[in-house]
N, C-alpha and C. Protein backbone atom coordinates (compact mmCIF):
# COMPACT_ATOMS: atom_id res chain seq x y z
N UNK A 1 0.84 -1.18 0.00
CA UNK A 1 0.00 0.00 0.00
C UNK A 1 0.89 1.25 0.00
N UNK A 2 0.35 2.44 -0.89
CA UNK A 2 1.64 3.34 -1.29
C UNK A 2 1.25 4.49 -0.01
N UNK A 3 1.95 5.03 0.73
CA UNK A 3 1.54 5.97 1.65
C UNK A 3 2.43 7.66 1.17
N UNK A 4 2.69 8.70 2.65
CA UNK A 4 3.31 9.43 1.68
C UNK A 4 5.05 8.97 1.52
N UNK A 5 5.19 8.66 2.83
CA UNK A 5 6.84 7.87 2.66
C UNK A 5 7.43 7.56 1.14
N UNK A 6 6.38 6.41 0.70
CA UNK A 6 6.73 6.06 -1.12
C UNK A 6 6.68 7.62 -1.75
N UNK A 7 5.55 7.85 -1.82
CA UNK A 7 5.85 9.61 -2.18
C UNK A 7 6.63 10.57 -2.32
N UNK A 8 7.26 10.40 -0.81
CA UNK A 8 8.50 12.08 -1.20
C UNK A 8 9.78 10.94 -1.20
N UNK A 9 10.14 9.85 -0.96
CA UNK A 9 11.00 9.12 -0.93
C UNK A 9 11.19 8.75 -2.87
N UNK A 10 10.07 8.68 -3.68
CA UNK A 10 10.48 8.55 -5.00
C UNK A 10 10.44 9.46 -5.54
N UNK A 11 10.30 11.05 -4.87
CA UNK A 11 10.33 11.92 -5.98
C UNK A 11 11.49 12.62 -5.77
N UNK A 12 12.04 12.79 -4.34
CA UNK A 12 13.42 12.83 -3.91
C UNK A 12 14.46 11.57 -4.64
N UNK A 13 14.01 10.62 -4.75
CA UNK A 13 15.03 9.75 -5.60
C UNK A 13 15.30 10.04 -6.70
N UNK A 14 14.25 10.61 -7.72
CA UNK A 14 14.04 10.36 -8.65
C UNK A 14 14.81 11.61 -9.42
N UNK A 15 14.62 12.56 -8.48
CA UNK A 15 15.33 13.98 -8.84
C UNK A 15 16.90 13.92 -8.43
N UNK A 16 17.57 13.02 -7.63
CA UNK A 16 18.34 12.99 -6.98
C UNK A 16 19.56 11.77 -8.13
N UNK A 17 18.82 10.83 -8.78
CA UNK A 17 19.53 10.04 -9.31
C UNK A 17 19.24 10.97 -11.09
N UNK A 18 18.31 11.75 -11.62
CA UNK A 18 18.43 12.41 -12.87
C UNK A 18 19.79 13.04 -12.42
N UNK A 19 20.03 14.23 -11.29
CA UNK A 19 20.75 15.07 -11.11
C UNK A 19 22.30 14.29 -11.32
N UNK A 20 22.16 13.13 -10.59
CA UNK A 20 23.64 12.41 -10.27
C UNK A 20 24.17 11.83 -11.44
N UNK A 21 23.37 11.72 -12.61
CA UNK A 21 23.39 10.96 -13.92
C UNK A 21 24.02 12.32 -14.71
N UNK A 22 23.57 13.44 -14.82
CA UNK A 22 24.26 14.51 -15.54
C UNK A 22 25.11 14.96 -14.69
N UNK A 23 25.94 14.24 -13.67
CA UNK A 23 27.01 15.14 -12.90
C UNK A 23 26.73 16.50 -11.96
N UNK A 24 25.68 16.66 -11.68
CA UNK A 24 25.56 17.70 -10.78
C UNK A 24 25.94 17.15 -9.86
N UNK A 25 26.40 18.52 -9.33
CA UNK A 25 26.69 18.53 -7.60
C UNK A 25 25.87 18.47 -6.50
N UNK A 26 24.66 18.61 -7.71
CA UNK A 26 23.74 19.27 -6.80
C UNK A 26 22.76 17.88 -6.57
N UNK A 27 22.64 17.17 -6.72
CA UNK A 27 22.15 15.86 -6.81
C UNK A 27 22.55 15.36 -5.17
N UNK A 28 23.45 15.70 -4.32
CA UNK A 28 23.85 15.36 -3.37
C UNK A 28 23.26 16.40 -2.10
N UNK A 29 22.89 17.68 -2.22
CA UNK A 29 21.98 18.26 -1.24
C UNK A 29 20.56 17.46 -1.39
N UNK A 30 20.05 17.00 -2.44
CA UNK A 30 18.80 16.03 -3.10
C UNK A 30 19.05 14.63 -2.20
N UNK A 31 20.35 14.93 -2.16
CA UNK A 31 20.55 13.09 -1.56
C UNK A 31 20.54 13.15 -0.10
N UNK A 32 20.46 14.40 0.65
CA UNK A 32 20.91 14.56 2.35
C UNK A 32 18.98 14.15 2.62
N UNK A 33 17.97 14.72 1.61
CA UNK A 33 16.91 14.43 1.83
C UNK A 33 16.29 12.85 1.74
N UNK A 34 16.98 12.61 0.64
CA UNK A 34 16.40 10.83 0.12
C UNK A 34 16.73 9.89 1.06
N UNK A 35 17.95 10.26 1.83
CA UNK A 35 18.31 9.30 2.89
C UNK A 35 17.47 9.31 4.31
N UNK A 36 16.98 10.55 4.38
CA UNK A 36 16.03 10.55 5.57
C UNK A 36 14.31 10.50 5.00
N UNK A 37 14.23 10.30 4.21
CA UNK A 37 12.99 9.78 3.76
C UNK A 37 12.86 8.24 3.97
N UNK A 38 14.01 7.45 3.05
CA UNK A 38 14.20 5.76 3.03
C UNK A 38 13.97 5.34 4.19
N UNK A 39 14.91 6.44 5.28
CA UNK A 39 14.56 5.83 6.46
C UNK A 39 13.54 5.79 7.29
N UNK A 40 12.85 6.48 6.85
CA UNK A 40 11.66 6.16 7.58
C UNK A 40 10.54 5.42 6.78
N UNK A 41 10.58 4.69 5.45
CA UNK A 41 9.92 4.57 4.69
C UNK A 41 10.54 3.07 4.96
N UNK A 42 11.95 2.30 5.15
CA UNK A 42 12.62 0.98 5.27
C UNK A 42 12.06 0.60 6.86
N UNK A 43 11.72 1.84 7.91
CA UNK A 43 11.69 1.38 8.98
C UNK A 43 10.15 1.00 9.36
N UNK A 44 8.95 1.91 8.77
CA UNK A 44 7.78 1.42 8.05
C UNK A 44 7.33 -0.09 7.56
N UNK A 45 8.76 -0.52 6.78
CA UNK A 45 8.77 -1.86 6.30
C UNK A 45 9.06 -2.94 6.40
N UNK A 46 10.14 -2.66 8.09
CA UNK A 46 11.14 -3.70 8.43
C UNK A 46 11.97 -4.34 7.67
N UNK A 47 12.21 -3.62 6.81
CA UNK A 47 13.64 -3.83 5.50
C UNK A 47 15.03 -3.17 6.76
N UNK A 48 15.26 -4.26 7.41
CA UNK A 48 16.59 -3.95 8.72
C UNK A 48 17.69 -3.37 7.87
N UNK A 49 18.27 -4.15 6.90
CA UNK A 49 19.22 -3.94 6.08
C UNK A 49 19.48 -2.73 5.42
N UNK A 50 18.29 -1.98 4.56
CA UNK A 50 18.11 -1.30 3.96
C UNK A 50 18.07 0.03 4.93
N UNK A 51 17.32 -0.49 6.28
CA UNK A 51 17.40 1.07 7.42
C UNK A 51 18.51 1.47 7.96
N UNK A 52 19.27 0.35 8.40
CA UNK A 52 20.70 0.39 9.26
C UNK A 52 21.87 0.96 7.82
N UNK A 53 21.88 0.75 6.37
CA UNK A 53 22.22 1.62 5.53
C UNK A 53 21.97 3.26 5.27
N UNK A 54 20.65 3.90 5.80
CA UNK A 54 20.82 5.18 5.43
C UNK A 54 21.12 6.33 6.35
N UNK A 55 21.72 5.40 7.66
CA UNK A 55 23.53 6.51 7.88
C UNK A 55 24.48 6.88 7.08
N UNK A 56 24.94 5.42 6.79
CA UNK A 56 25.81 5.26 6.25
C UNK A 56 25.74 5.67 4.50
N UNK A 57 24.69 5.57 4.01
CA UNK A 57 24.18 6.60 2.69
C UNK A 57 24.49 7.73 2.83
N UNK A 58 23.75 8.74 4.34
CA UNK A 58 23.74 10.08 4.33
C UNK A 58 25.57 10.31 4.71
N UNK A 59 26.24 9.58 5.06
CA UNK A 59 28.10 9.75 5.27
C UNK A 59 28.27 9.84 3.99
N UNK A 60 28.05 8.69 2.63
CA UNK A 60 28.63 8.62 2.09
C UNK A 60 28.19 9.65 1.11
N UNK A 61 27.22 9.94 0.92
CA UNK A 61 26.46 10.97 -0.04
C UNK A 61 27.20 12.60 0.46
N UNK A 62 27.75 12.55 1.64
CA UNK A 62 28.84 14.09 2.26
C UNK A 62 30.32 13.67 1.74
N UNK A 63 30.41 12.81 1.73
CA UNK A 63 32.47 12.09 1.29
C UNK A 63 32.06 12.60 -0.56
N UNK A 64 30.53 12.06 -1.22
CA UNK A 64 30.95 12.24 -2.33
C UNK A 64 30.64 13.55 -2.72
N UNK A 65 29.96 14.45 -2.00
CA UNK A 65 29.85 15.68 -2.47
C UNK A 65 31.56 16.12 -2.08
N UNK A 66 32.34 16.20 -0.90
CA UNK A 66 33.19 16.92 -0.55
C UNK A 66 34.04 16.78 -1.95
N UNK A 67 33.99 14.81 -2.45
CA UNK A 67 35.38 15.17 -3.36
C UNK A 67 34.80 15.74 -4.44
N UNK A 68 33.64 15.24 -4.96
CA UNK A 68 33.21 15.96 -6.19
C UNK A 68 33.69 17.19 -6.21
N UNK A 69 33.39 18.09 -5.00
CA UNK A 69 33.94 19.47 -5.17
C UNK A 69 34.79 19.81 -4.77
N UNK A 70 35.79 19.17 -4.47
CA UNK A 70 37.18 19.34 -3.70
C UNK A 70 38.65 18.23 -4.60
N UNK A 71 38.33 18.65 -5.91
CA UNK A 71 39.65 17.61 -6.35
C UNK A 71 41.09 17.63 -6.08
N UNK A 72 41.79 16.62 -5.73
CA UNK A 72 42.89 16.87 -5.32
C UNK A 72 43.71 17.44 -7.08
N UNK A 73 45.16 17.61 -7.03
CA UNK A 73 45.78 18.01 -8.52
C UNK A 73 46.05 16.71 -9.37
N UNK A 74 45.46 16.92 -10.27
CA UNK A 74 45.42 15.94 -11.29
C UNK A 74 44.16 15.13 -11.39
N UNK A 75 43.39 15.79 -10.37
CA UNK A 75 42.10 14.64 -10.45
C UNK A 75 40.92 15.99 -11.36
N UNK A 76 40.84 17.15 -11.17
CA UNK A 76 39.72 17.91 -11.54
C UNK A 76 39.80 18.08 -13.66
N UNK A 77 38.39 18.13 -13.81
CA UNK A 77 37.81 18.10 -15.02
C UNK A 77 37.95 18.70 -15.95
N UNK A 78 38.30 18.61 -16.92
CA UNK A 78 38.85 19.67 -18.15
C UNK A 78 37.75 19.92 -18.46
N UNK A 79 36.55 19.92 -18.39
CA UNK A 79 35.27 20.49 -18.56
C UNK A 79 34.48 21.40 -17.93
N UNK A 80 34.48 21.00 -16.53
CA UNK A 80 33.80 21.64 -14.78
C UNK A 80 35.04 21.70 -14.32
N UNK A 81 36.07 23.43 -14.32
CA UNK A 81 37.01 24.03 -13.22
C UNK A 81 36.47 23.48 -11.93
N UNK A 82 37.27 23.29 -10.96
CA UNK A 82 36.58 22.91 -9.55
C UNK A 82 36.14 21.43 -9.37
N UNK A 83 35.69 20.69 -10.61
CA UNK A 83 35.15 19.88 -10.14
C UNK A 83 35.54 18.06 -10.54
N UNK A 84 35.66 17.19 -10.06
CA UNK A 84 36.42 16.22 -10.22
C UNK A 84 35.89 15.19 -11.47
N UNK A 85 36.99 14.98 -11.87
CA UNK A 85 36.98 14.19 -13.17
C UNK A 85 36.64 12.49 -13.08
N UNK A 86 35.72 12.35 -14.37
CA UNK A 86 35.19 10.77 -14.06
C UNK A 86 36.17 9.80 -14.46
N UNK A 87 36.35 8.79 -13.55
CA UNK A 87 37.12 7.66 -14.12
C UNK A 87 36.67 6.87 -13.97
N UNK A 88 37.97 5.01 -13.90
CA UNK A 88 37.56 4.06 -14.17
C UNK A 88 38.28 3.54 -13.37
N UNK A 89 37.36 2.14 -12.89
CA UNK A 89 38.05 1.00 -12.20
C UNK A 89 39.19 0.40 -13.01
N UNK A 90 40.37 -0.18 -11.86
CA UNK A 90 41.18 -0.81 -12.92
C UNK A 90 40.13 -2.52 -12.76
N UNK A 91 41.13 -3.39 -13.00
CA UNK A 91 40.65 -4.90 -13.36
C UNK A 91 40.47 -5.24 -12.13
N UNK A 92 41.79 -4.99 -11.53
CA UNK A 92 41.39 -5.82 -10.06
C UNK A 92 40.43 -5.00 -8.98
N UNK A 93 40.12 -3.72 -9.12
CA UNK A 93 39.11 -2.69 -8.26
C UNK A 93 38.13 -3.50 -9.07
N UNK A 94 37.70 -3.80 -10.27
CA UNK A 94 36.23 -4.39 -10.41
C UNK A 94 36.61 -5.93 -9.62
N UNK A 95 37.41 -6.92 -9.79
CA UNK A 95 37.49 -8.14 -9.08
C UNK A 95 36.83 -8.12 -8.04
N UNK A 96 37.59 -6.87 -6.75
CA UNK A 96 37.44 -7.04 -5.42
C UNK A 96 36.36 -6.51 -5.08
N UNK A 97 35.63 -5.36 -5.98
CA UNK A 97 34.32 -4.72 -5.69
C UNK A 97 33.29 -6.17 -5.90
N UNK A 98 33.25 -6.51 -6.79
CA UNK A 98 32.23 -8.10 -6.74
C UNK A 98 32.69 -9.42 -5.81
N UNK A 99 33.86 -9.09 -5.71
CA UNK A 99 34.15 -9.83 -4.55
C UNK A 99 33.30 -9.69 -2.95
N UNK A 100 33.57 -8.52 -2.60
CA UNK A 100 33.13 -7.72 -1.84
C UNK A 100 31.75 -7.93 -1.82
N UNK A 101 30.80 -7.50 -2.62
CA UNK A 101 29.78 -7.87 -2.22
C UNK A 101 28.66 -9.50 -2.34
N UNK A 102 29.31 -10.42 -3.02
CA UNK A 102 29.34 -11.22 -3.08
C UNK A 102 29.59 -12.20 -1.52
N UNK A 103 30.60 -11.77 -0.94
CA UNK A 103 31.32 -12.34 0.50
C UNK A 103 30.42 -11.51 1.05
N UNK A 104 30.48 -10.01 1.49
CA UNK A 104 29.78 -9.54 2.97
C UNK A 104 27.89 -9.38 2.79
N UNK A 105 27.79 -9.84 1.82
CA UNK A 105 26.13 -10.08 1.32
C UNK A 105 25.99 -11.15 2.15
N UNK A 106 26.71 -11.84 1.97
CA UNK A 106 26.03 -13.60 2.64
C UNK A 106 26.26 -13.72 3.71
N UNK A 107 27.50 -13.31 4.39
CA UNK A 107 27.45 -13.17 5.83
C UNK A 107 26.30 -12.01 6.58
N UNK A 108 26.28 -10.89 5.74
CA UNK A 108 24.96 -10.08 6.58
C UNK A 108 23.87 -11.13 6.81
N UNK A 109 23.43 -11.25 5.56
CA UNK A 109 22.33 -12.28 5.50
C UNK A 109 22.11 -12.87 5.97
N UNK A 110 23.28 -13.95 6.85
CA UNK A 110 23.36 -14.78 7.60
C UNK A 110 22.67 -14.07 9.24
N UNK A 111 23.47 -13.37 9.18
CA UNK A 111 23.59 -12.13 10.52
C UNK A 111 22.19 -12.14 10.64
N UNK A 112 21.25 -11.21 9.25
CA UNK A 112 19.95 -10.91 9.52
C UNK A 112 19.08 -11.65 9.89
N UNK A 113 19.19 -12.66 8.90
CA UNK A 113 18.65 -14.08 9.17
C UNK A 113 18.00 -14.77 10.58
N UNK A 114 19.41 -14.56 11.20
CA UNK A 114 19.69 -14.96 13.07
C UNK A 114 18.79 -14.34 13.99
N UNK A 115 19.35 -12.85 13.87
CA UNK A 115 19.23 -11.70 14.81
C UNK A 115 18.03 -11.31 14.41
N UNK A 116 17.39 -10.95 13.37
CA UNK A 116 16.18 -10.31 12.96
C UNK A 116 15.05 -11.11 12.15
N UNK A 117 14.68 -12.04 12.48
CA UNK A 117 13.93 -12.58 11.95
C UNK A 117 12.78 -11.88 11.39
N UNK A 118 12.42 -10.27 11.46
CA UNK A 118 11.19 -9.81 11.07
C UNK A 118 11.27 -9.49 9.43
N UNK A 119 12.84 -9.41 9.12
CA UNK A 119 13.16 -9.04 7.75
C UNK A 119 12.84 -9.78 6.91
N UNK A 120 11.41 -9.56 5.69
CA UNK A 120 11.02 -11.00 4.94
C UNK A 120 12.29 -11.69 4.28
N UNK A 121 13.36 -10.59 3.62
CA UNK A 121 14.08 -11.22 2.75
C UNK A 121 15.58 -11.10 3.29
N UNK A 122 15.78 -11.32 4.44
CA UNK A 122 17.18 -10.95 4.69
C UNK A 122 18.35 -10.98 3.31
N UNK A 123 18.51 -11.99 2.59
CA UNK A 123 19.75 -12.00 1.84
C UNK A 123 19.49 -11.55 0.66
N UNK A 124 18.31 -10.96 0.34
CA UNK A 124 18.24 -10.22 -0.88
C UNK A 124 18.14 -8.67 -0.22
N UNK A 125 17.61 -8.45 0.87
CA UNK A 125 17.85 -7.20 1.44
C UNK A 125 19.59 -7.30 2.09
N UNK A 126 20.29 -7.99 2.22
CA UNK A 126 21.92 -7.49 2.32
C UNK A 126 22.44 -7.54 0.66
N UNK A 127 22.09 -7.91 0.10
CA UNK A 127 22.65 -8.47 -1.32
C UNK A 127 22.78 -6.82 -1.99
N UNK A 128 21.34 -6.33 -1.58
CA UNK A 128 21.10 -4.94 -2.29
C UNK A 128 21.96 -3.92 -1.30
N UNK A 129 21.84 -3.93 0.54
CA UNK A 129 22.62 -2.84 0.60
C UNK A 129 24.03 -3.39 0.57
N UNK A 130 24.54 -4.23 0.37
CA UNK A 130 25.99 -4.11 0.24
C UNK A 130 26.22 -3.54 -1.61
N UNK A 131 25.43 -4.19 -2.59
CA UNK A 131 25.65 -3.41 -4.28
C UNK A 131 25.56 -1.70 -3.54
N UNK A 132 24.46 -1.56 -3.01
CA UNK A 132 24.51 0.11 -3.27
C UNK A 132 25.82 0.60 -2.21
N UNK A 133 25.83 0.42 -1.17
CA UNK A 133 27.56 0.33 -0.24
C UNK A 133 28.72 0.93 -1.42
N UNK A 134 28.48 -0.61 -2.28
CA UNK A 134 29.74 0.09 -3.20
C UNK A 134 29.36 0.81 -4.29
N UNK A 135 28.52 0.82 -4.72
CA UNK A 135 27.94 1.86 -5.67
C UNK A 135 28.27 3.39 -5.93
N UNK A 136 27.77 3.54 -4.12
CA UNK A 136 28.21 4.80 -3.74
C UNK A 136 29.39 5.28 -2.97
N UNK A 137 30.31 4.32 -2.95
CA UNK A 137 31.64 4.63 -3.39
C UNK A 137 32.06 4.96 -4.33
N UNK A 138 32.05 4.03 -5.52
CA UNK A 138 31.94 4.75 -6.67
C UNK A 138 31.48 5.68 -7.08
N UNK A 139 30.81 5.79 -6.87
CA UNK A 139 29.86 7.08 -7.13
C UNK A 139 30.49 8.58 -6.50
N UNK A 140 31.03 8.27 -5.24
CA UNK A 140 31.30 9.16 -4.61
C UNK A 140 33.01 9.50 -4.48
N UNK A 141 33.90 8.63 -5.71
CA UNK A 141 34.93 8.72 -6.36
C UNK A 141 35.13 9.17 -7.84
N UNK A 142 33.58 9.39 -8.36
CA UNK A 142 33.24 9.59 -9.74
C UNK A 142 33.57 8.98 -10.73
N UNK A 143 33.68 7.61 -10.27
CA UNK A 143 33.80 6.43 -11.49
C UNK A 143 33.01 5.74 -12.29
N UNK A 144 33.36 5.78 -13.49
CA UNK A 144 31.75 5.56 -14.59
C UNK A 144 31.00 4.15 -14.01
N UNK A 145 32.16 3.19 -13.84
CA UNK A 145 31.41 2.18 -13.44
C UNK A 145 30.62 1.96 -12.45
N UNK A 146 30.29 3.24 -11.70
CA UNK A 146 29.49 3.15 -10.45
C UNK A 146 28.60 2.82 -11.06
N UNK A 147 27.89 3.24 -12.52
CA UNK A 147 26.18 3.00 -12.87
C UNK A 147 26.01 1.44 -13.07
N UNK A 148 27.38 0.70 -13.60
CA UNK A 148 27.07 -0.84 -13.81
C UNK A 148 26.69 -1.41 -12.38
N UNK A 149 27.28 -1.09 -11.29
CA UNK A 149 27.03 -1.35 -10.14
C UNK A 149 25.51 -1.01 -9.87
N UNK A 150 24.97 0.44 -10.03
CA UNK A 150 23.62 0.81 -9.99
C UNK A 150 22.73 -0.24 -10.82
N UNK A 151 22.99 -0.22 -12.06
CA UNK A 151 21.96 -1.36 -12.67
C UNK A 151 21.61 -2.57 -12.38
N UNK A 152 22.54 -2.89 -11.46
CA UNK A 152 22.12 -4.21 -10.72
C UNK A 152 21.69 -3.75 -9.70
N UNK A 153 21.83 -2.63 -8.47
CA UNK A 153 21.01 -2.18 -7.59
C UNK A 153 19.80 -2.42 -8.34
N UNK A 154 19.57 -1.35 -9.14
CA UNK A 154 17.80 -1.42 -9.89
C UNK A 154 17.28 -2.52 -9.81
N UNK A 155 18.06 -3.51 -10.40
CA UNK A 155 17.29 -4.86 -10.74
C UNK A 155 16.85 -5.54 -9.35
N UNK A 156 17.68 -5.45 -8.18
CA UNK A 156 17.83 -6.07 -7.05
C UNK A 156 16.05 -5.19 -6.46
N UNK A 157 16.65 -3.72 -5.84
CA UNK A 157 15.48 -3.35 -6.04
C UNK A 157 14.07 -3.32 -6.31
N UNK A 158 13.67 -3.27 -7.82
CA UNK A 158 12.76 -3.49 -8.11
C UNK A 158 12.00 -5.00 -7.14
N UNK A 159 12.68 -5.96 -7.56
CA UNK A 159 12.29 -7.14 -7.35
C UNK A 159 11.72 -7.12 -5.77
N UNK A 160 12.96 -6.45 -5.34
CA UNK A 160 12.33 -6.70 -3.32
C UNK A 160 11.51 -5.24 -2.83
N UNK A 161 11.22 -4.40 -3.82
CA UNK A 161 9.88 -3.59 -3.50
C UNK A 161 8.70 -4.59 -4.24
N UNK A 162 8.80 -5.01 -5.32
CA UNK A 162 7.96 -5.90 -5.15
C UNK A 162 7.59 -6.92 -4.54
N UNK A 163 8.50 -7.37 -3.85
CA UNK A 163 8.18 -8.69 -3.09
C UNK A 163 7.15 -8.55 -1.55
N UNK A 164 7.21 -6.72 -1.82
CA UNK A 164 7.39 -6.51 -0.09
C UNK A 164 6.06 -5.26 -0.30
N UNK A 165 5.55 -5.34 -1.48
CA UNK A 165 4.13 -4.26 -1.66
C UNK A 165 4.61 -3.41 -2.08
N UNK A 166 5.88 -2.38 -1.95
CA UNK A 166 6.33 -0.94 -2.13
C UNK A 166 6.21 -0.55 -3.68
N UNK A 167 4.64 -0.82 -3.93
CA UNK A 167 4.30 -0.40 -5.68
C UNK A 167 5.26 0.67 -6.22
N UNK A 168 4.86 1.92 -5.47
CA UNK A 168 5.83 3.66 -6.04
C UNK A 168 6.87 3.57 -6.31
N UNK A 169 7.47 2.58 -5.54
CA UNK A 169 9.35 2.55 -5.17
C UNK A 169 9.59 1.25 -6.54
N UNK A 170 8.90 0.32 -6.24
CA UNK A 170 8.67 -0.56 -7.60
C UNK A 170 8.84 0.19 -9.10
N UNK A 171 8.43 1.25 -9.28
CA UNK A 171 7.98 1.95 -10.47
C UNK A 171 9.03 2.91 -10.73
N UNK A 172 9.24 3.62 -9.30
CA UNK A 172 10.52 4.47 -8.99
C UNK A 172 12.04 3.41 -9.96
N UNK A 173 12.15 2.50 -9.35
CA UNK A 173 13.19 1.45 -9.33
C UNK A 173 13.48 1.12 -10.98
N UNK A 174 11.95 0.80 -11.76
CA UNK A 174 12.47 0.94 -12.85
C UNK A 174 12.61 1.79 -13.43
N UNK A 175 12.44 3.31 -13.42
CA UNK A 175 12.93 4.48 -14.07
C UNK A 175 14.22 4.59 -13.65
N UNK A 176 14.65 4.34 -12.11
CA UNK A 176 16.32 4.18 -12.50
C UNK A 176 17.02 3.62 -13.06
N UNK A 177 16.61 2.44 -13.19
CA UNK A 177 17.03 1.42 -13.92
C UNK A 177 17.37 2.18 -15.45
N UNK A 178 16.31 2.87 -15.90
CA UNK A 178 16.65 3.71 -17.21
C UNK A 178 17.69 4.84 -17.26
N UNK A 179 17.48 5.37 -16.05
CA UNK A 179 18.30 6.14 -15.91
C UNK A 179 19.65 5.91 -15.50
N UNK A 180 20.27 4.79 -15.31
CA UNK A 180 21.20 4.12 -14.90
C UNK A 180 22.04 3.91 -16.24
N UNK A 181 21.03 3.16 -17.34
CA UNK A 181 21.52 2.82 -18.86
C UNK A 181 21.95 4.31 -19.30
N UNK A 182 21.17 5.24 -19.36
CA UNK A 182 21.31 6.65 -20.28
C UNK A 182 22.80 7.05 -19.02
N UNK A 183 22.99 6.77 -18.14
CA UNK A 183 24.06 7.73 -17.51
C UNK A 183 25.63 6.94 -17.43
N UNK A 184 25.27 5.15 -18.25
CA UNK A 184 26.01 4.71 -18.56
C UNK A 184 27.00 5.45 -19.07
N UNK A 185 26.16 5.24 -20.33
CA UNK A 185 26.82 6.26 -21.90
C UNK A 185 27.51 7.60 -21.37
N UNK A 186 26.74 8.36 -20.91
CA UNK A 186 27.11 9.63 -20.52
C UNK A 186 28.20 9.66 -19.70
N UNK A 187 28.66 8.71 -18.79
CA UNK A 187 29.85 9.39 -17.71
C UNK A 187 31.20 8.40 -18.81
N UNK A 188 30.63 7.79 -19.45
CA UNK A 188 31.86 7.07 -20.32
C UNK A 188 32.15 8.13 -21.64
N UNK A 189 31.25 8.62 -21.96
CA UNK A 189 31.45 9.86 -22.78
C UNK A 189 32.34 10.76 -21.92
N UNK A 190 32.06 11.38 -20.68
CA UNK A 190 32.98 12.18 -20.06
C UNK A 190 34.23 11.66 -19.93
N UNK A 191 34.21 10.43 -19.59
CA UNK A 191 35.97 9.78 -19.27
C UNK A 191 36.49 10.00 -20.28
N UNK A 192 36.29 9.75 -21.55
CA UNK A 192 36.93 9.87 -22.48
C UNK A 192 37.49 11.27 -23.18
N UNK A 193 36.77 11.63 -22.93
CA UNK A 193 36.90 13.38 -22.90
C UNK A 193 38.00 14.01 -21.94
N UNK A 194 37.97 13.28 -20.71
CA UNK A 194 39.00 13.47 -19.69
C UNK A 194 40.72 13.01 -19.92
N UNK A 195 40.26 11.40 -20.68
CA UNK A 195 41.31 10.90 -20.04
C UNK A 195 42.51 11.38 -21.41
């Protein structure tokens, strides 16, 4: 059942992941809001995983505004003075990033599993906040491949708002999902431009 939580939680997302897809900065004052919406919208739902994440969202969503706008020398954009340039994982940063969530997914899970039995889906709710964990690292290092990481958030997503009623966020989930593909292209267009 959609209440207002789904409401300002997908229209704050929704504005928050367009913004982050064309490189604004500004996508991250958008994001100090989306994180205190989720949370009260995950805690509504007993999605444990997903609530005990949007601290640690609203930290990481301040680390990626600071560097976005704070590049060290050699990192800022031949396009945006001031503002930090997109790159790329090497081979082994993608290895250990799927590594990573692959390993601390299943042990949360395990964890949730134990300790919280109210969570319907424990290991698909750690599965998703550990993808977005590193996502928004990436993200908050300005690396193109953060969106491949996002598109599997989406997919993860979608599936466990549906599993769990959250129609808006369901619907929300697949417009990122689109917006994930279109910002593919786009931050790999910028790297290249950069590098």
């Amino acid at each position: 059942m959609m209440n207002v939580f789904d409401i300002i939680a997908a229209a704050l997302g929704l504005v928050c992941v367009f913004l982050a897809g064309r490189g604004s900065k500004y996508n991250f004052y958008v994001g100090y809001l989306y994180s205190a919406a989720l949370f009260l919208l995950f805690w509504e739902r007993s999605l444990l995983a997903s609530l005990m994440l949007q601290p640690v969202s609203l930290v990481m969503n301040a680390v990626g505004h600071y560097r976005w706008t704070h590049p060290r020398e050699g990192e800022a954009s031949s396009e945006k003075s001031g503002e930090l340039k997109v790159t790329t994982l090497s081979a082994a940063g993608r290895v250990v990033s799927v590594a990573t969530v692959f390993v601390v997914a299943a042990v949360w899970g395990m964890l949730l599993d134990r300790l919280f039995p109210a969570d319907p889906h424990p290991y698909q709710d750690s599965c998703l906040t550990i993808l977005i964990l590193v996502a928004q690292t990436l993200s908050a290092l300005k690396k193109w491949d953060c969106w491949v990481a996002w598109l599997f958030v989406n997919i993860v997503q979608l599936a466990l708002h549906l599993s769990v009623g959250n129609i808006c966020m369901s619907v929300v989930s697949a417009l990122y999902l689109g917006n994930s593909i279109l910002s593919i292209r786009q931050w790999i267009a910028k790297y290249r431009r950069n590098a």
